[in-house]
PDB file of N, CA and C in Angstrom:
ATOM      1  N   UNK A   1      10.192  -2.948  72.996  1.00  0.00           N
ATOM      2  CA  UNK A   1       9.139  -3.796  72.471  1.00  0.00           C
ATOM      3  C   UNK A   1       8.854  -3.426  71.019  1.00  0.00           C
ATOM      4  N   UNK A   2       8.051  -4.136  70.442  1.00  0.00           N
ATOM      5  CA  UNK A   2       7.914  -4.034  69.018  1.00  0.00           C
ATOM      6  C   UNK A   2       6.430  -3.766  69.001  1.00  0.00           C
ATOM      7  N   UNK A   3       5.759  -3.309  67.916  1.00  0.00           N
ATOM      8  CA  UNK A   3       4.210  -2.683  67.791  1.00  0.00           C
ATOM      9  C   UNK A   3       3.669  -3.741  67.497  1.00  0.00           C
ATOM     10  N   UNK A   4       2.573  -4.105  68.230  1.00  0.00           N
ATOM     11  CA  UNK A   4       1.252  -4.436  67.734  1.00  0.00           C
ATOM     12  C   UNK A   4       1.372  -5.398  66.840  1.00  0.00           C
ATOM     13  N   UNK A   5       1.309  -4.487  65.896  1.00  0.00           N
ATOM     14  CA  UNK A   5       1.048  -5.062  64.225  1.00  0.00           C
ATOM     15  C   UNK A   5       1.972  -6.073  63.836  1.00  0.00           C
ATOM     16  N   UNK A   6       3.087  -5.585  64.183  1.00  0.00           N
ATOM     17  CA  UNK A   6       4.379  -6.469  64.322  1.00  0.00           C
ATOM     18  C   UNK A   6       4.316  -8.036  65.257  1.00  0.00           C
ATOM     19  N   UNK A   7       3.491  -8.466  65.912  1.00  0.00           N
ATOM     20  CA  UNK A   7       3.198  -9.296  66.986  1.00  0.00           C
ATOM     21  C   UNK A   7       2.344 -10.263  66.478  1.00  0.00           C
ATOM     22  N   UNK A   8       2.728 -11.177  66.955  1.00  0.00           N
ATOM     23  CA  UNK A   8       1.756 -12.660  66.090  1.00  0.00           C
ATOM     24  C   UNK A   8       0.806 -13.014  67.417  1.00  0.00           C
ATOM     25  N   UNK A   9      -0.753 -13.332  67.457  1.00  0.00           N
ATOM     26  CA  UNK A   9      -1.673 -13.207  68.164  1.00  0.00           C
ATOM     27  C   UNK A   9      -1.437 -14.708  68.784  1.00  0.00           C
ATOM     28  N   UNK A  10      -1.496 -14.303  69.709  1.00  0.00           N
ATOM     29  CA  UNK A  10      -1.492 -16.161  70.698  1.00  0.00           C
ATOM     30  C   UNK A  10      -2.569 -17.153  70.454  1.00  0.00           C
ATOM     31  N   UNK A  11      -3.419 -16.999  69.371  1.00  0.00           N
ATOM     32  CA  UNK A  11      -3.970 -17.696  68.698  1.00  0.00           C
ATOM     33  C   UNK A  11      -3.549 -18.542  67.823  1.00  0.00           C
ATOM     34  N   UNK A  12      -2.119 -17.899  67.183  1.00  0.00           N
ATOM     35  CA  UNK A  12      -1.616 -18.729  65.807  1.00  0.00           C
ATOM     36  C   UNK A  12      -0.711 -19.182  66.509  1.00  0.00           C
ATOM     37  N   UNK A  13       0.095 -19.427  67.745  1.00  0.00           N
ATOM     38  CA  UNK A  13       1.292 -20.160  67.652  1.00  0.00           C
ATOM     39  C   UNK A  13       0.744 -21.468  67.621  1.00  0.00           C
ATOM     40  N   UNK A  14      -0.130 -21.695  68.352  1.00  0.00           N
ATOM     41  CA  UNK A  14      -0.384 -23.550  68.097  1.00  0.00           C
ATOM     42  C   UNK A  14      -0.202 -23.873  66.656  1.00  0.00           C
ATOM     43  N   UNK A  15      -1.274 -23.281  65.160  1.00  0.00           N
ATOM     44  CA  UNK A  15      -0.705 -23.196  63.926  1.00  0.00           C
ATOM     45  C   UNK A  15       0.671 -23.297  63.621  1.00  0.00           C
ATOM     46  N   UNK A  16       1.833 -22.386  63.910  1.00  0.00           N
ATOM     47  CA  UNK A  16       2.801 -22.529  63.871  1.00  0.00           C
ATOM     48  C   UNK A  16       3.816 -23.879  64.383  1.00  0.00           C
ATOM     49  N   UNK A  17       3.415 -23.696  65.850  1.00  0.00           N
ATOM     50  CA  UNK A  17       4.056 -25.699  65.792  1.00  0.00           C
ATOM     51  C   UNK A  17       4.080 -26.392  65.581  1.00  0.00           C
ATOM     52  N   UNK A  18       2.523 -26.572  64.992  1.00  0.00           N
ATOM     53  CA  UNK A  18       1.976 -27.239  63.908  1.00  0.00           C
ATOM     54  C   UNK A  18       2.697 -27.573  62.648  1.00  0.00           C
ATOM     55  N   UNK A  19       2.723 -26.639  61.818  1.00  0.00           N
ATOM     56  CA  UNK A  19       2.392 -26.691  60.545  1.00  0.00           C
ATOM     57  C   UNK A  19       3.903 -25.641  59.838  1.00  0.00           C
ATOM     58  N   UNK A  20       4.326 -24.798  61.121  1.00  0.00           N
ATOM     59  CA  UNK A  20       5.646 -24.072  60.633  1.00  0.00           C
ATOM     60  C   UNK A  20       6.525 -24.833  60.420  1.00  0.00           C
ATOM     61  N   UNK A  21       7.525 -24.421  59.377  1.00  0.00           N
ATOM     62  CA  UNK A  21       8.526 -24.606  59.207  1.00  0.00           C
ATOM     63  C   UNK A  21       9.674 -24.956  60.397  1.00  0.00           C
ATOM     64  N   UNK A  22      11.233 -25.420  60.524  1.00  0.00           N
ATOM     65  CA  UNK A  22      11.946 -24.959  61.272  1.00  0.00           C
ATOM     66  C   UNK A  22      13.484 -24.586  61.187  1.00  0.00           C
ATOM     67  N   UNK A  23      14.183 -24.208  61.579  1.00  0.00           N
ATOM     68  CA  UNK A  23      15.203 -23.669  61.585  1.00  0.00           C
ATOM     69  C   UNK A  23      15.835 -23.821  63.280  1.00  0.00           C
ATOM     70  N   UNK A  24      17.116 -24.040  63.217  1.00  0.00           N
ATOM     71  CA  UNK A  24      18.064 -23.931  64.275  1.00  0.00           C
ATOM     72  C   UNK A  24      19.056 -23.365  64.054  1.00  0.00           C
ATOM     73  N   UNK A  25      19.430 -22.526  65.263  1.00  0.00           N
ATOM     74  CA  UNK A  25      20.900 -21.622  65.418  1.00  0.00           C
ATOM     75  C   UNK A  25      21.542 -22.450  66.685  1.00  0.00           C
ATOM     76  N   UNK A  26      23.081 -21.443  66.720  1.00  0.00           N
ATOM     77  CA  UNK A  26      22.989 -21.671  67.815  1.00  0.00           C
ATOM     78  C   UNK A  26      22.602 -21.661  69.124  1.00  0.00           C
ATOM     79  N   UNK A  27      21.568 -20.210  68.822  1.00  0.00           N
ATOM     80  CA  UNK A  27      21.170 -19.701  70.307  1.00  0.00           C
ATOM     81  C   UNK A  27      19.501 -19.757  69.953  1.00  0.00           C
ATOM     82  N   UNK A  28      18.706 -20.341  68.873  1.00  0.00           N
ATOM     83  CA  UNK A  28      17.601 -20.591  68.941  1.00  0.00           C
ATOM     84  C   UNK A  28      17.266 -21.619  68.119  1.00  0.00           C
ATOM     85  N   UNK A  29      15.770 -21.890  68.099  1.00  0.00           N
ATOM     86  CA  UNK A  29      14.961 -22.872  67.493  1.00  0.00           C
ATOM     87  C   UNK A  29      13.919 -21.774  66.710  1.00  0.00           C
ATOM     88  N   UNK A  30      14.089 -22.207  65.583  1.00  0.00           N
ATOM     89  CA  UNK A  30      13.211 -21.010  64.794  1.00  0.00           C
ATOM     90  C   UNK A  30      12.209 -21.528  64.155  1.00  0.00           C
ATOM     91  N   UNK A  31      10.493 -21.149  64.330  1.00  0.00           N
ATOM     92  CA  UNK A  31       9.198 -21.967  63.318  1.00  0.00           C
ATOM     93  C   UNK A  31       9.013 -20.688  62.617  1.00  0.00           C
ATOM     94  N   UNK A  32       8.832 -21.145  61.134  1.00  0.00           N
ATOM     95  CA  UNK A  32       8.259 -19.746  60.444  1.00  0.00           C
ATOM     96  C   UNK A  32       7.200 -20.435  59.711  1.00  0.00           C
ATOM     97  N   UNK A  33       6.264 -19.790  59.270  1.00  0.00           N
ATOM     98  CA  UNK A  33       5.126 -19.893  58.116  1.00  0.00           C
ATOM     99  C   UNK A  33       5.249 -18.368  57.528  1.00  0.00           C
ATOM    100  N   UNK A  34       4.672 -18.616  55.964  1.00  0.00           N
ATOM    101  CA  UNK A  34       4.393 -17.425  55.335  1.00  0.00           C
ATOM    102  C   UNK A  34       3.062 -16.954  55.874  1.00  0.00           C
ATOM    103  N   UNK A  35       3.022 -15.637  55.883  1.00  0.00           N
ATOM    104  CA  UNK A  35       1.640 -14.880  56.196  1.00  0.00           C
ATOM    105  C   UNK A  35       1.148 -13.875  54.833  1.00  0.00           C
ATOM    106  N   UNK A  36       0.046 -13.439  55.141  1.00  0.00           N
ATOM    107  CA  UNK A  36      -0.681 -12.373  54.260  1.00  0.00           C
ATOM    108  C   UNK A  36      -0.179 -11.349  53.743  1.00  0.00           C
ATOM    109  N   UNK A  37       0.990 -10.697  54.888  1.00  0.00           N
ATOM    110  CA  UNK A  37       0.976  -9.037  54.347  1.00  0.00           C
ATOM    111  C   UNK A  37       2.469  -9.049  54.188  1.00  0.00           C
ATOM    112  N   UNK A  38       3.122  -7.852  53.992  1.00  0.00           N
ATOM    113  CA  UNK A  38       4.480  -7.565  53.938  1.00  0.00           C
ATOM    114  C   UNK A  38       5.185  -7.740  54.525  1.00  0.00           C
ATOM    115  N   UNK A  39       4.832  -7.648  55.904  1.00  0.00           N
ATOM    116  CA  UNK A  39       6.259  -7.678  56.751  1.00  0.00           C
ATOM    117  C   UNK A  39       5.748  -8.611  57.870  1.00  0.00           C
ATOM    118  N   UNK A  40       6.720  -9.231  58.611  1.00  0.00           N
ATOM    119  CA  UNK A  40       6.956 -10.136  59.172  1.00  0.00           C
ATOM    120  C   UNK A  40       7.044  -9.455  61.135  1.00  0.00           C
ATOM    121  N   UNK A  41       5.891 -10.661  61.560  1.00  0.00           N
ATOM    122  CA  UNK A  41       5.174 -10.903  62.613  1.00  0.00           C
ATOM    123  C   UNK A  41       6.518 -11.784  63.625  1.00  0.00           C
ATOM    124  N   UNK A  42       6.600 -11.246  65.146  1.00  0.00           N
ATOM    125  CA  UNK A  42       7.201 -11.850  65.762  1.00  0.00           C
ATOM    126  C   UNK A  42       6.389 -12.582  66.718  1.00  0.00           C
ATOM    127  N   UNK A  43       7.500 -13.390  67.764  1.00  0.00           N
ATOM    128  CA  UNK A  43       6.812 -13.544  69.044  1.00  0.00           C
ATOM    129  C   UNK A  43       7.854 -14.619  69.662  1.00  0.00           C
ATOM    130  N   UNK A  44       8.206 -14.291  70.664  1.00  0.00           N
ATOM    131  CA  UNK A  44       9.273 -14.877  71.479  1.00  0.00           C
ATOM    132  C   UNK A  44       8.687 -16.027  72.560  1.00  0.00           C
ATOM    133  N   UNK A  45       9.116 -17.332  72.873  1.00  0.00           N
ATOM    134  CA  UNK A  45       8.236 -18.293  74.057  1.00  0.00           C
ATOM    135  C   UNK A  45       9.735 -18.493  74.744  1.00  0.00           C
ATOM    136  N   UNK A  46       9.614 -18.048  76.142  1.00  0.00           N
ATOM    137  CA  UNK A  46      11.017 -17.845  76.844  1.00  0.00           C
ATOM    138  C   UNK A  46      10.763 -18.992  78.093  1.00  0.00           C
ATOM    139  N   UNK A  47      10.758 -20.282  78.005  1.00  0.00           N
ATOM    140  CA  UNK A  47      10.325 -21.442  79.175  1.00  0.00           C
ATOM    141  C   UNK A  47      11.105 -20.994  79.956  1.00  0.00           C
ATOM    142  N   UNK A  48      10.107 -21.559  81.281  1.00  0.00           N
ATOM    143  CA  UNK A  48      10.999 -21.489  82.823  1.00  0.00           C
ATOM    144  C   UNK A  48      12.287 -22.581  82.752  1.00  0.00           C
ATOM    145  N   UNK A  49      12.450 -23.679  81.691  1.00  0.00           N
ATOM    146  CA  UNK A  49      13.257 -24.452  81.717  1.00  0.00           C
ATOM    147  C   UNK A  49      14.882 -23.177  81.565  1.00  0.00           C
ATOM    148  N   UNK A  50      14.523 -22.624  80.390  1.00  0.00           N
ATOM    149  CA  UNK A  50      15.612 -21.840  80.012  1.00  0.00           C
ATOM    150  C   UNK A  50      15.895 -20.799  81.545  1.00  0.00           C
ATOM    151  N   UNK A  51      15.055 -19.869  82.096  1.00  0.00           N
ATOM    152  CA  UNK A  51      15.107 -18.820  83.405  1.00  0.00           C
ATOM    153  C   UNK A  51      14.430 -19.189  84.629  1.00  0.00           C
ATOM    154  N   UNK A  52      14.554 -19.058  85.603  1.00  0.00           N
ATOM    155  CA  UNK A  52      13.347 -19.548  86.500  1.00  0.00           C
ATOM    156  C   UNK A  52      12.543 -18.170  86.770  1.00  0.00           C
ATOM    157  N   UNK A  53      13.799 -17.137  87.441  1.00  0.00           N
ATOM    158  CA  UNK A  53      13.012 -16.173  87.674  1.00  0.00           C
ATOM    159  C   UNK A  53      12.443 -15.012  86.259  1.00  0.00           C
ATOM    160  N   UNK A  54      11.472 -14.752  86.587  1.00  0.00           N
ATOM    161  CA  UNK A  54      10.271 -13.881  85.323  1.00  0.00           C
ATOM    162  C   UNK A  54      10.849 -12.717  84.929  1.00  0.00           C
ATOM    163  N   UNK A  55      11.910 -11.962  86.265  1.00  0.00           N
ATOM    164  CA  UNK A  55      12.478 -10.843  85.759  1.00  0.00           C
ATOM    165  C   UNK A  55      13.539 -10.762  84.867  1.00  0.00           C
ATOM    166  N   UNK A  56      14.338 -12.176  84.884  1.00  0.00           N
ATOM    167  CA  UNK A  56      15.528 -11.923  83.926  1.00  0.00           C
ATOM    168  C   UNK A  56      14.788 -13.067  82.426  1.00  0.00           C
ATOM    169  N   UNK A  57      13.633 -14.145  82.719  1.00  0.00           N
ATOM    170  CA  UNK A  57      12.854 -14.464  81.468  1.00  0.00           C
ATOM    171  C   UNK A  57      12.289 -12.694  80.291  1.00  0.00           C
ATOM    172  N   UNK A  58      11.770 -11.804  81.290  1.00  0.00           N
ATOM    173  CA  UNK A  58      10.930 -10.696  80.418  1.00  0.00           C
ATOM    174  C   UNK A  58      12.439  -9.653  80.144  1.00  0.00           C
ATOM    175  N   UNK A  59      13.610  -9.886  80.397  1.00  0.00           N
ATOM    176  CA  UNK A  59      14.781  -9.104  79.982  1.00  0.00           C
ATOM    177  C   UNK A  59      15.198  -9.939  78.882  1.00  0.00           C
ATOM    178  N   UNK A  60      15.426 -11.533  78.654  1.00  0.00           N
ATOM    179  CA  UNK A  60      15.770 -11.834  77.831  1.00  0.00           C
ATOM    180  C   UNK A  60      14.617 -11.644  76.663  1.00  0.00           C
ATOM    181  N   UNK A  61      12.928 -11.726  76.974  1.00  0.00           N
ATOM    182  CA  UNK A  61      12.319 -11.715  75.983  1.00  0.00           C
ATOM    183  C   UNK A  61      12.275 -10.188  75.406  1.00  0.00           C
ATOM    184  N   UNK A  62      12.936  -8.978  75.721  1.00  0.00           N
ATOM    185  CA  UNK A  62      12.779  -8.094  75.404  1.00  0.00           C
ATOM    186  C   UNK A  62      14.291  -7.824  74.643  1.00  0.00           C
ATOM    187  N   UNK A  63      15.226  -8.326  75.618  1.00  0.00           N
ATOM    188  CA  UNK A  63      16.417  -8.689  74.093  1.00  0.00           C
ATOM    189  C   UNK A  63      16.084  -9.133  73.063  1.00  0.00           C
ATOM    190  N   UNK A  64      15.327 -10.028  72.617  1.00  0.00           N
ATOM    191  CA  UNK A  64      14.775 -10.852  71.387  1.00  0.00           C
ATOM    192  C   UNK A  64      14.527 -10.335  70.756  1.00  0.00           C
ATOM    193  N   UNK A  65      12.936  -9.179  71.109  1.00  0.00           N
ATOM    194  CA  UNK A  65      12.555  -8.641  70.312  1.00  0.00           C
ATOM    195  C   UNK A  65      13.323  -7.245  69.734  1.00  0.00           C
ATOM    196  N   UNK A  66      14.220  -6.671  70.647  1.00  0.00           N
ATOM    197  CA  UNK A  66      15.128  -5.456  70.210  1.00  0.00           C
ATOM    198  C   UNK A  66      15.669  -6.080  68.991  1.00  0.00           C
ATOM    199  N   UNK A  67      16.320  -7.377  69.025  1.00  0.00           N
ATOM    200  CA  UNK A  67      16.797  -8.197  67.873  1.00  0.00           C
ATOM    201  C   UNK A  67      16.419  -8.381  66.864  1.00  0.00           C
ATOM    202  N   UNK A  68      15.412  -8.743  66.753  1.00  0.00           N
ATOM    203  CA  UNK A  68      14.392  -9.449  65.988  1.00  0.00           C
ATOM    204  C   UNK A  68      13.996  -7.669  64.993  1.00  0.00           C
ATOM    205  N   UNK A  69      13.500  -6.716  65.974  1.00  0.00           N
ATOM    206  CA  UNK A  69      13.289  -5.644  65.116  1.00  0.00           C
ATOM    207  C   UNK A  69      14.620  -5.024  64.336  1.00  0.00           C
ATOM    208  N   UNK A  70      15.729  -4.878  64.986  1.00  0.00           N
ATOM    209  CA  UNK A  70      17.011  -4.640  64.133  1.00  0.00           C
ATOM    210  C   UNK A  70      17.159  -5.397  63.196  1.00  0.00           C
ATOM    211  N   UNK A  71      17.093  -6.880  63.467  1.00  0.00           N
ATOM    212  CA  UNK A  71      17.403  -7.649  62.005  1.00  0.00           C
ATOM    213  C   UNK A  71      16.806  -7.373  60.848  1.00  0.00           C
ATOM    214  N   UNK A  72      15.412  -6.387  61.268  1.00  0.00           N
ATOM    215  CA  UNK A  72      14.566  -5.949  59.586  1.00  0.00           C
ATOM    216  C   UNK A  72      14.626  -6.863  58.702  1.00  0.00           C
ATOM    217  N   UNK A  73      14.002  -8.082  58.913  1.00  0.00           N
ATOM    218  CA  UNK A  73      13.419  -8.863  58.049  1.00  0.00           C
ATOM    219  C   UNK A  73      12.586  -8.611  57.031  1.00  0.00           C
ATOM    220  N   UNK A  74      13.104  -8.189  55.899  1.00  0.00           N
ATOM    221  CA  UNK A  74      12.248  -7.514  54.661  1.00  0.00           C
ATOM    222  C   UNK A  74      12.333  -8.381  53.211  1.00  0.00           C
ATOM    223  N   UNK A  75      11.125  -8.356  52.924  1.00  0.00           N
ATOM    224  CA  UNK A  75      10.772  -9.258  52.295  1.00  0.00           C
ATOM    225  C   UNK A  75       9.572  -9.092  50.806  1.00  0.00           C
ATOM    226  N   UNK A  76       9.489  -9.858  50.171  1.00  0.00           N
ATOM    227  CA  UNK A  76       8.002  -9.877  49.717  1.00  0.00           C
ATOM    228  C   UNK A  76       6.980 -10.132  49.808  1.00  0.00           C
ATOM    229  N   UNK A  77       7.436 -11.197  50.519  1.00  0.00           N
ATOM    230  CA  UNK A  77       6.135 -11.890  51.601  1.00  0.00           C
ATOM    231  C   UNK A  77       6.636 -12.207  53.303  1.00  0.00           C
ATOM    232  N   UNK A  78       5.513 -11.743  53.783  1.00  0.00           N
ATOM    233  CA  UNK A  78       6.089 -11.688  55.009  1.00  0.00           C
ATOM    234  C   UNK A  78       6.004 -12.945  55.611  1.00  0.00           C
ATOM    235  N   UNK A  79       6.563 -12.988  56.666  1.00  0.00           N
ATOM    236  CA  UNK A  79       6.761 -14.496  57.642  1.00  0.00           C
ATOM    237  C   UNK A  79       5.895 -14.026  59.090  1.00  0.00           C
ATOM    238  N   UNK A  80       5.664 -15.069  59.118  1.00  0.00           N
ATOM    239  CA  UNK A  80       5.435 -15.248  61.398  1.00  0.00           C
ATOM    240  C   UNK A  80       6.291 -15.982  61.529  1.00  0.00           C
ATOM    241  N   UNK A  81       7.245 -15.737  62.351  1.00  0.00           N
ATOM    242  CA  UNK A  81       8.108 -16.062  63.292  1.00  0.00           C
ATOM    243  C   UNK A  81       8.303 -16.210  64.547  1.00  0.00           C
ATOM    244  N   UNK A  82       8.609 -17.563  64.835  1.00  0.00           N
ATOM    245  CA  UNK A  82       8.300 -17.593  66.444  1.00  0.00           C
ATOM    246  C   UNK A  82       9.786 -18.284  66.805  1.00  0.00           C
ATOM    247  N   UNK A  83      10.272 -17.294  67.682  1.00  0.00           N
ATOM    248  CA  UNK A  83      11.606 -17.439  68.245  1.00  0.00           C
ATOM    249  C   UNK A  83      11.573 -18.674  69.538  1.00  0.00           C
ATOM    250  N   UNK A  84      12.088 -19.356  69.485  1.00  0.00           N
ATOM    251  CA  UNK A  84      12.506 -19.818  70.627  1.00  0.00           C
ATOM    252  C   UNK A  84      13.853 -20.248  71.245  1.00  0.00           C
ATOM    253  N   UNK A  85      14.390 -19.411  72.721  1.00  0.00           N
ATOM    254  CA  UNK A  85      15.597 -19.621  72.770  1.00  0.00           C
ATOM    255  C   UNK A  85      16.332 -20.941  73.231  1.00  0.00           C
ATOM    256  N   UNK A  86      17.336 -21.324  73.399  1.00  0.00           N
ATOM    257  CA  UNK A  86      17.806 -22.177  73.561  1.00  0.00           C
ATOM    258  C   UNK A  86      18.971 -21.754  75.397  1.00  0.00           C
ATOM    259  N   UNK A  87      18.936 -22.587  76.030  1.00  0.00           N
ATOM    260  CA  UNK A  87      20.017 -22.685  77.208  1.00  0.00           C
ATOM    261  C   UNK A  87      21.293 -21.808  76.763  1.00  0.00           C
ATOM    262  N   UNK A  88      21.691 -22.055  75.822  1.00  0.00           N
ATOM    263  CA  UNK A  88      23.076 -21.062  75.963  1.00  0.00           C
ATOM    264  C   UNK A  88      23.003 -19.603  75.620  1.00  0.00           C
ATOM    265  N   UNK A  89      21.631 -19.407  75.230  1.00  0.00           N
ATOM    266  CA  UNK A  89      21.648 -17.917  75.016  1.00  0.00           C
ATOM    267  C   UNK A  89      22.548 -17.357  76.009  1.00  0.00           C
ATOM    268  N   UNK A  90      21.826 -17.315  77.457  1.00  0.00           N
ATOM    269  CA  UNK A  90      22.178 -16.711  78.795  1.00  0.00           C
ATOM    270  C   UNK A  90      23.341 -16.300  79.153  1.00  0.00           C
ATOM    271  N   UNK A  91      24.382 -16.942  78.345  1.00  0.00           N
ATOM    272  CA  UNK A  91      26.146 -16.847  77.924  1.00  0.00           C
ATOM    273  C   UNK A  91      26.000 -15.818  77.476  1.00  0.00           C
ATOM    274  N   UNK A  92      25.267 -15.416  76.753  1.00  0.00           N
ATOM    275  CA  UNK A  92      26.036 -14.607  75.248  1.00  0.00           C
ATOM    276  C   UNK A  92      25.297 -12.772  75.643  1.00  0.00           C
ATOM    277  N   UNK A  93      26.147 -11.827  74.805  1.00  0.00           N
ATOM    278  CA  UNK A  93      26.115 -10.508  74.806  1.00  0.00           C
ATOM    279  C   UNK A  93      24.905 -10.578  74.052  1.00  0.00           C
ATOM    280  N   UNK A  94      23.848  -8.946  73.943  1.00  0.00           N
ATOM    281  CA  UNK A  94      22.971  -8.776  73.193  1.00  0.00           C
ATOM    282  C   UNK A  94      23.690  -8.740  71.599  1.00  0.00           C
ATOM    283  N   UNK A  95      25.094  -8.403  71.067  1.00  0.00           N
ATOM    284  CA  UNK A  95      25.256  -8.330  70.141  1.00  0.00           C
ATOM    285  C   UNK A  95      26.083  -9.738  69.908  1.00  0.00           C
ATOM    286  N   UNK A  96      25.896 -10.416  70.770  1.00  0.00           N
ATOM    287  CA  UNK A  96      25.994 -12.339  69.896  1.00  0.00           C
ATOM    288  C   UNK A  96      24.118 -12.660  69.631  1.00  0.00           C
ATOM    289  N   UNK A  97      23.505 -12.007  70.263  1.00  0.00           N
ATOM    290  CA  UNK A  97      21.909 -12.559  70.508  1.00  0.00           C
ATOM    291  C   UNK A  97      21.602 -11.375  68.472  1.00  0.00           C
ATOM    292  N   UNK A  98      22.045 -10.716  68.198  1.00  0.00           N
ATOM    293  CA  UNK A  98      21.618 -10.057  67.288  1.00  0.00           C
ATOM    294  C   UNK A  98      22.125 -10.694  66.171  1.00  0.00           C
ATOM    295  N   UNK A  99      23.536 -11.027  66.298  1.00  0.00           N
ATOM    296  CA  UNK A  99      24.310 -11.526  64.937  1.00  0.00           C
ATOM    297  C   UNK A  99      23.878 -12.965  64.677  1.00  0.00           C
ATOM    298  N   UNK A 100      23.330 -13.989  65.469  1.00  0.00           N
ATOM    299  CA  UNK A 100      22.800 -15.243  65.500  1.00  0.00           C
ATOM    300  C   UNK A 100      21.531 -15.353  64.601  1.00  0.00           C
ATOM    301  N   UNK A 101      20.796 -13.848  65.621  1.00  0.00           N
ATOM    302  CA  UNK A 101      19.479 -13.977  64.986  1.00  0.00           C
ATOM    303  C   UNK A 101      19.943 -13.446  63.284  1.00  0.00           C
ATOM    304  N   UNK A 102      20.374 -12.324  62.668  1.00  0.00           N
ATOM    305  CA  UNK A 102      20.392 -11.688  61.386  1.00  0.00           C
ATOM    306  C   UNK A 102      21.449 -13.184  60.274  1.00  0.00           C
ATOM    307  N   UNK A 103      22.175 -13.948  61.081  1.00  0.00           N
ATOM    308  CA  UNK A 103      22.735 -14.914  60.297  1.00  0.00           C
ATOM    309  C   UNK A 103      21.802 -16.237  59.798  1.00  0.00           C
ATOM    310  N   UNK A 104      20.896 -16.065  60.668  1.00  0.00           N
ATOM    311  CA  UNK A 104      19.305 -16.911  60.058  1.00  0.00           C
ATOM    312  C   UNK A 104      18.737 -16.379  58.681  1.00  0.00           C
ATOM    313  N   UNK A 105      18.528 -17.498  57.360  1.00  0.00           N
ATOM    314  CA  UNK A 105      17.814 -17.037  56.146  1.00  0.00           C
ATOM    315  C   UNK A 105      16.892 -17.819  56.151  1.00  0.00           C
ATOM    316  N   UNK A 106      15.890 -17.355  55.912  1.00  0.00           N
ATOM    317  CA  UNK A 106      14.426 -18.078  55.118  1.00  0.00           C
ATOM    318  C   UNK A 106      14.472 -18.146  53.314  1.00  0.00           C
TER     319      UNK A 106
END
């Protein structure tokens, strides 16, 4: 898991669908907005459409974020980012789920 601080409050994603930006990969749908501070805020939405059962949904959402923190998104201004995966993730190795995510630019 990733800290805290690092975590975008379930308050702002509605903002974000809103009003974020977007981006597509192959293995996600990506909303970003700029935020306040330096570094960049995650948060993964893993639908029952994509997993049914919760135990292999909270394995893939914890792949994400292992991802998401390796990719070290560093910046001058930081982003919120809200991942969302797509059906074919479930195919792919954690190191296709890493190189997908780090081949994404803002």
């Amino acid at each position: 898991m990733i800290a805290q601080k690092f975590r975008i409050p379930k308050e702002h994603i509605p903002y974000l669908m809103k009003k974020g930006e977007e981006k597509a990969s192959d293995l996600f749908i990506i909303r970003y907005a700029k935020n306040d501070q330096i570094f960049c805020r995650y948060r993964t939405i893993v639908s029952k459409k994509i997993e049914k059962e919760a135990v292999d949904r909270n394995k893939l959402r914890r792949q994400i974020y292992e991802a998401a923190r390796n990719s070290d998104y560093k910046s001058e201004n930081g982003y919120d980012i809200l991942l969302i995966p797509k059906k074919q993730i479930l195919k792919k190795s954690f190191q296709d789920i890493q190189k997908d995510l780090c081949s994404i630019k803002f």
